[in-house]
PDB file of N, CA and C in Angstrom:
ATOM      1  N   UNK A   1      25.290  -1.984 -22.297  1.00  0.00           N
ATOM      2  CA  UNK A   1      25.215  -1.830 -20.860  1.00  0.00           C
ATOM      3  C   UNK A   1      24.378  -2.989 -20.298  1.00  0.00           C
ATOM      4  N   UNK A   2      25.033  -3.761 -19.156  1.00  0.00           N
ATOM      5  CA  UNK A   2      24.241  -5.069 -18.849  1.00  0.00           C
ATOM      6  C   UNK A   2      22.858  -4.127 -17.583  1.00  0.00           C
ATOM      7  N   UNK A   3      22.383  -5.052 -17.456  1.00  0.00           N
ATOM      8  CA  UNK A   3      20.555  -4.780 -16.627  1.00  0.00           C
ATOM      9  C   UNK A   3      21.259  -4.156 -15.175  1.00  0.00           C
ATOM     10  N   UNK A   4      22.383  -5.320 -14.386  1.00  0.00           N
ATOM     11  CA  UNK A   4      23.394  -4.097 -13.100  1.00  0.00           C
ATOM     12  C   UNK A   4      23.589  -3.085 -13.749  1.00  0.00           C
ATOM     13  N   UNK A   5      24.154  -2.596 -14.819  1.00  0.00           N
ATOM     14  CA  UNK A   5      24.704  -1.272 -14.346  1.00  0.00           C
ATOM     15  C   UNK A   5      23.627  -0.705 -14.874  1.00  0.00           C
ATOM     16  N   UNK A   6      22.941  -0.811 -15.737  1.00  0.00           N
ATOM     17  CA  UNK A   6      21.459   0.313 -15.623  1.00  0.00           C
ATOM     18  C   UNK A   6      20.746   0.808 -14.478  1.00  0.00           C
ATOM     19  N   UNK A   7      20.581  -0.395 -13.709  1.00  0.00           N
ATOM     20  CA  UNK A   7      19.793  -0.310 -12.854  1.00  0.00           C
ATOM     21  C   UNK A   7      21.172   0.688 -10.902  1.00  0.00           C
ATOM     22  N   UNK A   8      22.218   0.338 -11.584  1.00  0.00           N
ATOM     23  CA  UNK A   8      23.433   1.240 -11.023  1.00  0.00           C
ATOM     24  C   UNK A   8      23.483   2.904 -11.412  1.00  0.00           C
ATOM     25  N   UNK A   9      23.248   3.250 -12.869  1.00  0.00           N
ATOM     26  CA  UNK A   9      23.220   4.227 -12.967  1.00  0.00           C
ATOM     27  C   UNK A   9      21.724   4.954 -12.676  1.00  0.00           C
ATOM     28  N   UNK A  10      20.541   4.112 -12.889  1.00  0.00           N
ATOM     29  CA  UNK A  10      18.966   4.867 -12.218  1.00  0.00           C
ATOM     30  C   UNK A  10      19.679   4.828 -10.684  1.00  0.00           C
ATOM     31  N   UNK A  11      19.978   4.229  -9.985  1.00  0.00           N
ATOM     32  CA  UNK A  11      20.766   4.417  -8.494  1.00  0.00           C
ATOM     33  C   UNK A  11      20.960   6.076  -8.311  1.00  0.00           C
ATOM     34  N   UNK A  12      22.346   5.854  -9.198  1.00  0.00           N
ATOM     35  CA  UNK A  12      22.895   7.370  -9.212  1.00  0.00           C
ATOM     36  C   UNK A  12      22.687   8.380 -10.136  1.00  0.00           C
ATOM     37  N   UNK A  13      21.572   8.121 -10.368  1.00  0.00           N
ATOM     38  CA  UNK A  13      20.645   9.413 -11.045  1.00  0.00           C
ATOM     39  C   UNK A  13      19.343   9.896  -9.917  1.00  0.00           C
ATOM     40  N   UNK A  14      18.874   8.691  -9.500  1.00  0.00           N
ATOM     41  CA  UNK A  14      17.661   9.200  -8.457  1.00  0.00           C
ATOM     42  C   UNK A  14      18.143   9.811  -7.395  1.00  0.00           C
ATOM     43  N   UNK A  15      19.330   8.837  -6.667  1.00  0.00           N
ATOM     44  CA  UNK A  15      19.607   9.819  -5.324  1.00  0.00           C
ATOM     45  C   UNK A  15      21.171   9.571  -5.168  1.00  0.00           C
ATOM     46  N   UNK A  16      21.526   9.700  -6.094  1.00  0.00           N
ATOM     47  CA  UNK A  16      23.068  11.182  -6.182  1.00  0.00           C
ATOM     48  C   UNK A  16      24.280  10.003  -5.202  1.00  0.00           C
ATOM     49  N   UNK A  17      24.163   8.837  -5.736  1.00  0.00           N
ATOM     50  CA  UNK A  17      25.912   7.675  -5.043  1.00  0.00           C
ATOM     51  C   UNK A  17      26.105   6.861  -5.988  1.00  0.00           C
ATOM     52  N   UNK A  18      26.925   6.281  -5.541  1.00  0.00           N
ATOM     53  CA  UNK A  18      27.631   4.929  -6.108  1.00  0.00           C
ATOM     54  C   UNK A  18      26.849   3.977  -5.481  1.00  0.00           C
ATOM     55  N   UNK A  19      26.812   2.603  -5.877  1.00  0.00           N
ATOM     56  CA  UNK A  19      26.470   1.393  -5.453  1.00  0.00           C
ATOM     57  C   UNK A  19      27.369   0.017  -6.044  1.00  0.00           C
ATOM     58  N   UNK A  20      26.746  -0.792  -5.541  1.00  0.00           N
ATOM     59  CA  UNK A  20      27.656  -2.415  -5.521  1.00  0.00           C
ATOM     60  C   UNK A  20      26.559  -2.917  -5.689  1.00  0.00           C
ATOM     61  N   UNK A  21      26.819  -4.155  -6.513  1.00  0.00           N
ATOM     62  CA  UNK A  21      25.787  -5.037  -6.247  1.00  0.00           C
ATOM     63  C   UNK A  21      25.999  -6.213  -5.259  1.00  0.00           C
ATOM     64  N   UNK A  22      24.766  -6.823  -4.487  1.00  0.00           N
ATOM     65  CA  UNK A  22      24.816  -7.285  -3.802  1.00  0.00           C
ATOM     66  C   UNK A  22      24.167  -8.647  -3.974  1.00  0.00           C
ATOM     67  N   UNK A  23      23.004  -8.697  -4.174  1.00  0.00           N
ATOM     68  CA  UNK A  23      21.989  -9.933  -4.918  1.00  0.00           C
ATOM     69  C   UNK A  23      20.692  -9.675  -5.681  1.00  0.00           C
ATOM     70  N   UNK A  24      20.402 -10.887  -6.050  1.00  0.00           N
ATOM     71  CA  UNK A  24      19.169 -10.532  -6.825  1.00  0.00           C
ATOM     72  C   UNK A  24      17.942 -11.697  -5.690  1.00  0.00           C
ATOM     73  N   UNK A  25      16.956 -10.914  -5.647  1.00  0.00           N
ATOM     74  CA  UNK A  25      16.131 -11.149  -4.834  1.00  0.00           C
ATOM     75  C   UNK A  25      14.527 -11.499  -5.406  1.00  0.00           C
ATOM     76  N   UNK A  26      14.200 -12.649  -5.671  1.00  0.00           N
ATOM     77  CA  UNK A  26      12.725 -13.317  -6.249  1.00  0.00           C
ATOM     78  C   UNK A  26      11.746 -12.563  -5.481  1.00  0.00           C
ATOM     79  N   UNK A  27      10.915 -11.764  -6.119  1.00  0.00           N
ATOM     80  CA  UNK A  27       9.825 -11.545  -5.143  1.00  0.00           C
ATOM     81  C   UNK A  27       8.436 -11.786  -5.647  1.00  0.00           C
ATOM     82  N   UNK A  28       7.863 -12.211  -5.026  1.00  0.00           N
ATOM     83  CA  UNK A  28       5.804 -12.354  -5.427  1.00  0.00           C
ATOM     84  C   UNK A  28       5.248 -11.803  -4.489  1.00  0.00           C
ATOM     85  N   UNK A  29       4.319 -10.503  -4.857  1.00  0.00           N
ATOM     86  CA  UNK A  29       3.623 -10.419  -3.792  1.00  0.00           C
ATOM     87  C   UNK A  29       1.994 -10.382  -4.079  1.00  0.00           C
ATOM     88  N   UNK A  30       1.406 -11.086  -3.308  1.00  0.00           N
ATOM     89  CA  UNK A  30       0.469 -11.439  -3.716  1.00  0.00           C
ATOM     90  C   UNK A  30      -0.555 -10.895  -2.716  1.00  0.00           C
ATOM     91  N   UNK A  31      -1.972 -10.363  -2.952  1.00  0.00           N
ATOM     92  CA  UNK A  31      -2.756  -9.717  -2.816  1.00  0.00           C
ATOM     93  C   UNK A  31      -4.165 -10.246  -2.613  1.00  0.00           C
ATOM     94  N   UNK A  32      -4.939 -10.711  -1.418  1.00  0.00           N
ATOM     95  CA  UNK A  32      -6.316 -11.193  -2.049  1.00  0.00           C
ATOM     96  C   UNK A  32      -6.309 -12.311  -2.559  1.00  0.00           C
ATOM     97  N   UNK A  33      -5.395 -13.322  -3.008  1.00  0.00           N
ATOM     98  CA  UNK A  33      -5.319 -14.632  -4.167  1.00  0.00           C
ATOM     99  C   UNK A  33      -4.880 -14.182  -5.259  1.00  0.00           C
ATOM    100  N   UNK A  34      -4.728 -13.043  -5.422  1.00  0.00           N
ATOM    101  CA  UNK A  34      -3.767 -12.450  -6.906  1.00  0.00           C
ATOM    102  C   UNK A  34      -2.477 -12.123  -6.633  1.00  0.00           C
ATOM    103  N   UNK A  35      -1.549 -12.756  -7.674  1.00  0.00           N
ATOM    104  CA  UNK A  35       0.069 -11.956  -7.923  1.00  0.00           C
ATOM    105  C   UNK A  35      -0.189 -10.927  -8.327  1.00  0.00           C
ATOM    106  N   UNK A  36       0.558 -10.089  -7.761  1.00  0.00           N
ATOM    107  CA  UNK A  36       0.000  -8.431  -7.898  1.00  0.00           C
ATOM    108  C   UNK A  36       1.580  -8.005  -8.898  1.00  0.00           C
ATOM    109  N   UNK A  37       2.255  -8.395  -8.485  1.00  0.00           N
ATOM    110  CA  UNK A  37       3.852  -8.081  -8.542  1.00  0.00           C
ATOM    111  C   UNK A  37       4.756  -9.552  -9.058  1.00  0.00           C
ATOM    112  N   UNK A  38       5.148  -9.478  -9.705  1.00  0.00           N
ATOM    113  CA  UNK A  38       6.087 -10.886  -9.453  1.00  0.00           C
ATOM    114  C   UNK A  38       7.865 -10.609 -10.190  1.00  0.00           C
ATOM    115  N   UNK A  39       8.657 -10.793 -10.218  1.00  0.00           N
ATOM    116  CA  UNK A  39      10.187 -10.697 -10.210  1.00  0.00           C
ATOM    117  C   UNK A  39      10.824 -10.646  -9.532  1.00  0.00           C
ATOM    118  N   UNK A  40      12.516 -10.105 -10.525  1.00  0.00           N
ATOM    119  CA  UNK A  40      13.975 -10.199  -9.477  1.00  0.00           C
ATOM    120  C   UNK A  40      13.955  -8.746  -9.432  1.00  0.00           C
ATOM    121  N   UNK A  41      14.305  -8.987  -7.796  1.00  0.00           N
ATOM    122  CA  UNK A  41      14.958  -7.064  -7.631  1.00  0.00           C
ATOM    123  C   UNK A  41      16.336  -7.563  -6.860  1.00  0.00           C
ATOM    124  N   UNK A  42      16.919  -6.493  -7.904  1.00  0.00           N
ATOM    125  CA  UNK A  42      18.266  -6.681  -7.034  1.00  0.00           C
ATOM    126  C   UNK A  42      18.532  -5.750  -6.118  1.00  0.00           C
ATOM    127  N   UNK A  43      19.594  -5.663  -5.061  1.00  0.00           N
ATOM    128  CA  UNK A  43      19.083  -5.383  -4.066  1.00  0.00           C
ATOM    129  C   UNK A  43      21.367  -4.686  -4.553  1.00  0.00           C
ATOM    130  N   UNK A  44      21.290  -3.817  -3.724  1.00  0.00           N
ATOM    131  CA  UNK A  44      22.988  -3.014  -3.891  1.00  0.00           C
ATOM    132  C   UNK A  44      23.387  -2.367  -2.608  1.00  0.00           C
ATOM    133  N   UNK A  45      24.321  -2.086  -2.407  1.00  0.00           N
ATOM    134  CA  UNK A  45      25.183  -1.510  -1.357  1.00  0.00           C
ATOM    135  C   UNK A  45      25.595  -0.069  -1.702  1.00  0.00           C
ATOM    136  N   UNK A  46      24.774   0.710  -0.767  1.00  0.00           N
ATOM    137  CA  UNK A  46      25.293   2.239  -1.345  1.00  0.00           C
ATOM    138  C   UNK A  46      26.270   2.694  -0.852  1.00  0.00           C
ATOM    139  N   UNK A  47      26.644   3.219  -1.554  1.00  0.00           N
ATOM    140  CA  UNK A  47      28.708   4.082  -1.623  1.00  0.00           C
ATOM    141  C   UNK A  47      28.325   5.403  -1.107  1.00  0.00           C
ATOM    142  N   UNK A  48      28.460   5.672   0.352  1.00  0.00           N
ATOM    143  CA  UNK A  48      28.477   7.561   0.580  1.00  0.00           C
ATOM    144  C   UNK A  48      26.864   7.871   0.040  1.00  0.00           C
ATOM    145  N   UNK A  49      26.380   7.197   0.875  1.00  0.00           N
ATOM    146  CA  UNK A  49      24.638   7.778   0.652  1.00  0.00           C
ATOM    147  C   UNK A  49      24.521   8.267   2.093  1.00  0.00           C
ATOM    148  N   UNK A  50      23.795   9.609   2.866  1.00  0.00           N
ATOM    149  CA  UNK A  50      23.757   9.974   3.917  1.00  0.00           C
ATOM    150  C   UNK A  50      23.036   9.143   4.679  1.00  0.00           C
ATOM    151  N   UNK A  51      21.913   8.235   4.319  1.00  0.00           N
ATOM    152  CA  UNK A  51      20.705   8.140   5.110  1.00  0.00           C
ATOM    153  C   UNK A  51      20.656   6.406   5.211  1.00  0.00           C
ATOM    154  N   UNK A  52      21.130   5.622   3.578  1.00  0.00           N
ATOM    155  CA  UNK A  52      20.890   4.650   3.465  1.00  0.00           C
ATOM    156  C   UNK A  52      22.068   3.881   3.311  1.00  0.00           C
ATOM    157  N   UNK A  53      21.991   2.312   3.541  1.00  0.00           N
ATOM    158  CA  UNK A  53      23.239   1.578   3.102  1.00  0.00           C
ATOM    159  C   UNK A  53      22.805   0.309   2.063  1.00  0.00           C
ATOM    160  N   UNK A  54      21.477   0.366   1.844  1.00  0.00           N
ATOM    161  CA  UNK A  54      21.431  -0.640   0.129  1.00  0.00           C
ATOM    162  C   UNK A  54      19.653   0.562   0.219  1.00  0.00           C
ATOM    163  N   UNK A  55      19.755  -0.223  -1.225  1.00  0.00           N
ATOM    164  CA  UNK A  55      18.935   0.655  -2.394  1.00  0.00           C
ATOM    165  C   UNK A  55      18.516  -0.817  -2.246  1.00  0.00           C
ATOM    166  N   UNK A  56      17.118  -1.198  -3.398  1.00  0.00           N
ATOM    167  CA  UNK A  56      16.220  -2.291  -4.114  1.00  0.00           C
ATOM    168  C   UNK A  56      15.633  -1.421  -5.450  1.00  0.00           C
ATOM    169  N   UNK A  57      16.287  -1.864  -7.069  1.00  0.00           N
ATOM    170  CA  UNK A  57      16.105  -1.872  -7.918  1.00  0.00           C
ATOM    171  C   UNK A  57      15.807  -3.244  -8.705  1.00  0.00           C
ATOM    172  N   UNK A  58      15.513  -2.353  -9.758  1.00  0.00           N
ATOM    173  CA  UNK A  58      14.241  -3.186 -10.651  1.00  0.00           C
ATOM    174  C   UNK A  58      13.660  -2.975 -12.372  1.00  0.00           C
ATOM    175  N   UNK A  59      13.409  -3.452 -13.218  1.00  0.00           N
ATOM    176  CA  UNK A  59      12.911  -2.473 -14.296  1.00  0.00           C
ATOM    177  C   UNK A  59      11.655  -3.190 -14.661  1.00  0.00           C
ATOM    178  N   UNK A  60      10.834  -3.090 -15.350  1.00  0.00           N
ATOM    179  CA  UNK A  60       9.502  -3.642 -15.889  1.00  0.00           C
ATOM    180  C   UNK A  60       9.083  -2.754 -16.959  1.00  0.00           C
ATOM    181  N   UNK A  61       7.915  -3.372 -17.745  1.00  0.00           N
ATOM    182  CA  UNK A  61       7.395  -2.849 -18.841  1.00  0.00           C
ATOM    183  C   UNK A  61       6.613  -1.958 -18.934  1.00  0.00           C
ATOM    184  N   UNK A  62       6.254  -0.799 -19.062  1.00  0.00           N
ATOM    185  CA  UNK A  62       4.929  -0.035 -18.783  1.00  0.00           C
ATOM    186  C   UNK A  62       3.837  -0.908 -19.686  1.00  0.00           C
ATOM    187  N   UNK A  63       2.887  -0.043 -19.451  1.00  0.00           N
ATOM    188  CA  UNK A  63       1.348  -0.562 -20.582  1.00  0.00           C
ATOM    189  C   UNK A  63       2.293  -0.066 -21.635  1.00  0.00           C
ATOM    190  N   UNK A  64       2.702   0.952 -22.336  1.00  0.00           N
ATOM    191  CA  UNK A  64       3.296   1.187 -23.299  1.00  0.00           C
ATOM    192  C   UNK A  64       4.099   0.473 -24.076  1.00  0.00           C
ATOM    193  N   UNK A  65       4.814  -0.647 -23.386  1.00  0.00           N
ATOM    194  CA  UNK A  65       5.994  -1.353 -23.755  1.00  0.00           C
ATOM    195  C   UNK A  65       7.537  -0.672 -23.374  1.00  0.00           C
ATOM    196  N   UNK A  66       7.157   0.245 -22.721  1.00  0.00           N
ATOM    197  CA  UNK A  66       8.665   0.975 -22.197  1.00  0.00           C
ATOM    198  C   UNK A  66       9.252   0.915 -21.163  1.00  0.00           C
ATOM    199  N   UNK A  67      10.307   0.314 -21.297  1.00  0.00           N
ATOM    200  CA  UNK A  67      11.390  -0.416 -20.064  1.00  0.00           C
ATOM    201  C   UNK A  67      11.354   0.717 -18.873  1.00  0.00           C
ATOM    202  N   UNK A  68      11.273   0.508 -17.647  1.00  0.00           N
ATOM    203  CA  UNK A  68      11.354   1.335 -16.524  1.00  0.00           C
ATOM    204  C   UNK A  68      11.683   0.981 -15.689  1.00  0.00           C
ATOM    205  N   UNK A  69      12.532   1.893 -15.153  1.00  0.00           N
ATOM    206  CA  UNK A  69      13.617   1.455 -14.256  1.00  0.00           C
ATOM    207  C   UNK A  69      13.330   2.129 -12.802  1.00  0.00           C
ATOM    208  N   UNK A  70      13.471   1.326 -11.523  1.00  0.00           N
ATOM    209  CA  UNK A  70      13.175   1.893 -10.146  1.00  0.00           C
ATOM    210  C   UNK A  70      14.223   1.661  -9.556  1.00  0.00           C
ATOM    211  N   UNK A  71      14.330   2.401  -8.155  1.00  0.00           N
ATOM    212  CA  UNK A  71      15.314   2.537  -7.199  1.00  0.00           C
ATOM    213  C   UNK A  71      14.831   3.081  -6.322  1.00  0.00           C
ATOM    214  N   UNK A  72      14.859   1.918  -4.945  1.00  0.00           N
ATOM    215  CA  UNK A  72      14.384   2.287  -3.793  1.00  0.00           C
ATOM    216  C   UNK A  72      14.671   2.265  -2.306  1.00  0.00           C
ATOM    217  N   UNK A  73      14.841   3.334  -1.494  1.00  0.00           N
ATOM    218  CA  UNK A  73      16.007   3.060  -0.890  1.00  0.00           C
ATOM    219  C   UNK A  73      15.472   2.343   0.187  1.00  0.00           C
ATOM    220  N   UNK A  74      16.843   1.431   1.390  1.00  0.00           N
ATOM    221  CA  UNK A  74      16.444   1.199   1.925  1.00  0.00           C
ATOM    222  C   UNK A  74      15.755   1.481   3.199  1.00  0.00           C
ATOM    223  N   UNK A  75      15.231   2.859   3.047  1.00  0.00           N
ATOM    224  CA  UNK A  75      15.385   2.954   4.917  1.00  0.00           C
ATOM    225  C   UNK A  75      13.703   2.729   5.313  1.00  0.00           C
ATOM    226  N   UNK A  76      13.523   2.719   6.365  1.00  0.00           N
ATOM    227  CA  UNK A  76      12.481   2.451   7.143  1.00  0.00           C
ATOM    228  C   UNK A  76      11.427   3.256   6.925  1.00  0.00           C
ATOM    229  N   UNK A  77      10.604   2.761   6.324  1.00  0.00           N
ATOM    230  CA  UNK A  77      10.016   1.078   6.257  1.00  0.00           C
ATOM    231  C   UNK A  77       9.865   0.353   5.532  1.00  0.00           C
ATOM    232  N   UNK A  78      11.471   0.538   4.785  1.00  0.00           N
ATOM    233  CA  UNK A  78      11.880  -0.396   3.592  1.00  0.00           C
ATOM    234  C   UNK A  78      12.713  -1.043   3.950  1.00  0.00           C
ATOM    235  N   UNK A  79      12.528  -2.488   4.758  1.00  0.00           N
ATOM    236  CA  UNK A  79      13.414  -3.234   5.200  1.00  0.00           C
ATOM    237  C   UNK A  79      13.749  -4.597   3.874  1.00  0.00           C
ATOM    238  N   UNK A  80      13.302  -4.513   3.438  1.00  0.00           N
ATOM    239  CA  UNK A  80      13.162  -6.018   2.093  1.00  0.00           C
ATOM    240  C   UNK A  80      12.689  -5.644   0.627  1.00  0.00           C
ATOM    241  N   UNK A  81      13.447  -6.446   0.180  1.00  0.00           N
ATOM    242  CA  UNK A  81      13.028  -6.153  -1.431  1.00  0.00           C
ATOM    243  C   UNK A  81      11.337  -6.467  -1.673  1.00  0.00           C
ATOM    244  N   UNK A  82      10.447  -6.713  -1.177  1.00  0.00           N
ATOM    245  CA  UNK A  82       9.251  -6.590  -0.710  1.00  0.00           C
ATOM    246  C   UNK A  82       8.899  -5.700  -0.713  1.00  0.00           C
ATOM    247  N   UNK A  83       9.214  -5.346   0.698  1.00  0.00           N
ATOM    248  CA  UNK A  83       8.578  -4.071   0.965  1.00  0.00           C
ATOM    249  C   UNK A  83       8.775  -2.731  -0.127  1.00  0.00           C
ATOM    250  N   UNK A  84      10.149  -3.038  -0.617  1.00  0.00           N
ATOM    251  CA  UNK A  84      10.307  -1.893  -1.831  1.00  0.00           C
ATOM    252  C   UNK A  84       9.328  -2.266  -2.738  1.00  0.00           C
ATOM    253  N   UNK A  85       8.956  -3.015  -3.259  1.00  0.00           N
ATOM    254  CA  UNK A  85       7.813  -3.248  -4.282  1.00  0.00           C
ATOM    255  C   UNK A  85       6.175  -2.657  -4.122  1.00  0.00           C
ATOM    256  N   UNK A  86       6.322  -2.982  -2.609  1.00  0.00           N
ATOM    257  CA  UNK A  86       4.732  -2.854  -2.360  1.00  0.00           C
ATOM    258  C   UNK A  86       4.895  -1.074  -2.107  1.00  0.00           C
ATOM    259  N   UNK A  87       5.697  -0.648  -1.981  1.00  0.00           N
ATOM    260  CA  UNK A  87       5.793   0.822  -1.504  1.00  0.00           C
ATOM    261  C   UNK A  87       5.564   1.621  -3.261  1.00  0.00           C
ATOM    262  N   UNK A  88       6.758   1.178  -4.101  1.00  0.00           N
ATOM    263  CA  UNK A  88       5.894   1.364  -5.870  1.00  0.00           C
ATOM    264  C   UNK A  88       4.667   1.278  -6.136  1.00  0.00           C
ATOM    265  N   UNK A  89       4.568   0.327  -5.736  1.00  0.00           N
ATOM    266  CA  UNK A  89       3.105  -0.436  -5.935  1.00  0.00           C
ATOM    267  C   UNK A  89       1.989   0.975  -5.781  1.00  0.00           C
ATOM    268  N   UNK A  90       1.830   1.422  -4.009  1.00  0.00           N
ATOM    269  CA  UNK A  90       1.031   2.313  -3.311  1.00  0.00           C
ATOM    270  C   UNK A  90       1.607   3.457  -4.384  1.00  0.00           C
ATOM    271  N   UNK A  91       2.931   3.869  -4.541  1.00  0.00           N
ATOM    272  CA  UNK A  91       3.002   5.138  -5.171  1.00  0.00           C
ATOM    273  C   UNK A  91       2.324   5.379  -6.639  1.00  0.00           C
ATOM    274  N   UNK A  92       2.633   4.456  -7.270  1.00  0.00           N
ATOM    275  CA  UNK A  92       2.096   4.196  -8.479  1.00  0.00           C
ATOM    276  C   UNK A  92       0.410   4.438  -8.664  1.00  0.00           C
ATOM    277  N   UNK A  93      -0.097   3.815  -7.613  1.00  0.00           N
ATOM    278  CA  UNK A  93      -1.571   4.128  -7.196  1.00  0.00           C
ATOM    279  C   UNK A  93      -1.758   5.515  -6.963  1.00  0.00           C
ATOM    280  N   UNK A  94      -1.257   5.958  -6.067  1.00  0.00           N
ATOM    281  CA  UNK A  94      -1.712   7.570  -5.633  1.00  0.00           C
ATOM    282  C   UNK A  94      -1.708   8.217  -7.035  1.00  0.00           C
ATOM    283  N   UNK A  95      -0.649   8.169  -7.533  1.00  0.00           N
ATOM    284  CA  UNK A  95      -0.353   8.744  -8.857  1.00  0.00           C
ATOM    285  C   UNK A  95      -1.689   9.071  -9.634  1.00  0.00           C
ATOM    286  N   UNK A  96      -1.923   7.785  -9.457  1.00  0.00           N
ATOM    287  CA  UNK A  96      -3.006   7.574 -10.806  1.00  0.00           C
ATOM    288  C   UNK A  96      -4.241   8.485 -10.713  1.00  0.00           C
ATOM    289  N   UNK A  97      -4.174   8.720  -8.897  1.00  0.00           N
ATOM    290  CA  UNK A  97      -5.321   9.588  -8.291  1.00  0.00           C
ATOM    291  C   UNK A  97      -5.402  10.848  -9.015  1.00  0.00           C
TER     292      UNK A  97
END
């Protein structure tokens, strides 16, 4: 299975459509003078999603070494494959709370 359709099927496992791919999108986001974040998110076209019309997926390594896969949709105030990152980012944090 190539890295699209993984990141196609976490799509339609998290929130229940089809997707397309659309592009892959470089992102750095940087924090203070630190890269906080850095990669490609690709970015897809959702098929019959009620709310949204692209998703921003992604996978990375945990501390563990275990591949993980995200999907994030686009709606407001997720306008950019950016903003989907930094929104992980915050969730990932609370989490930890």
């Amino acid at each position: 299975m190539t890295q699209i359709e993984k990141l196609r099927q976490t799509i339609l496992d998290l929130h229940g459509c089809n997707s397309s791919y659309v592009e892959s999108v470089v992102v750095r986001d940087i924090f203070q003078g630190e890269v906080v974040w850095e990669g490609d998110v690709k970015a897809f076209s959702l098929i019959d999603h009620p709310r949204a019309t692209l998703a921003y997926a992604w996978s990375y390594k945990d501390d563990e070494g275990k591949t993980r896969y995200v999907a994030i949709l686009g709606i407001p105030p997720i306008r950019t494959a950016l903003d989907a990152v930094r929104a992980c980012i915050v969730a990932q944090i609370q989490k930890q709370k």
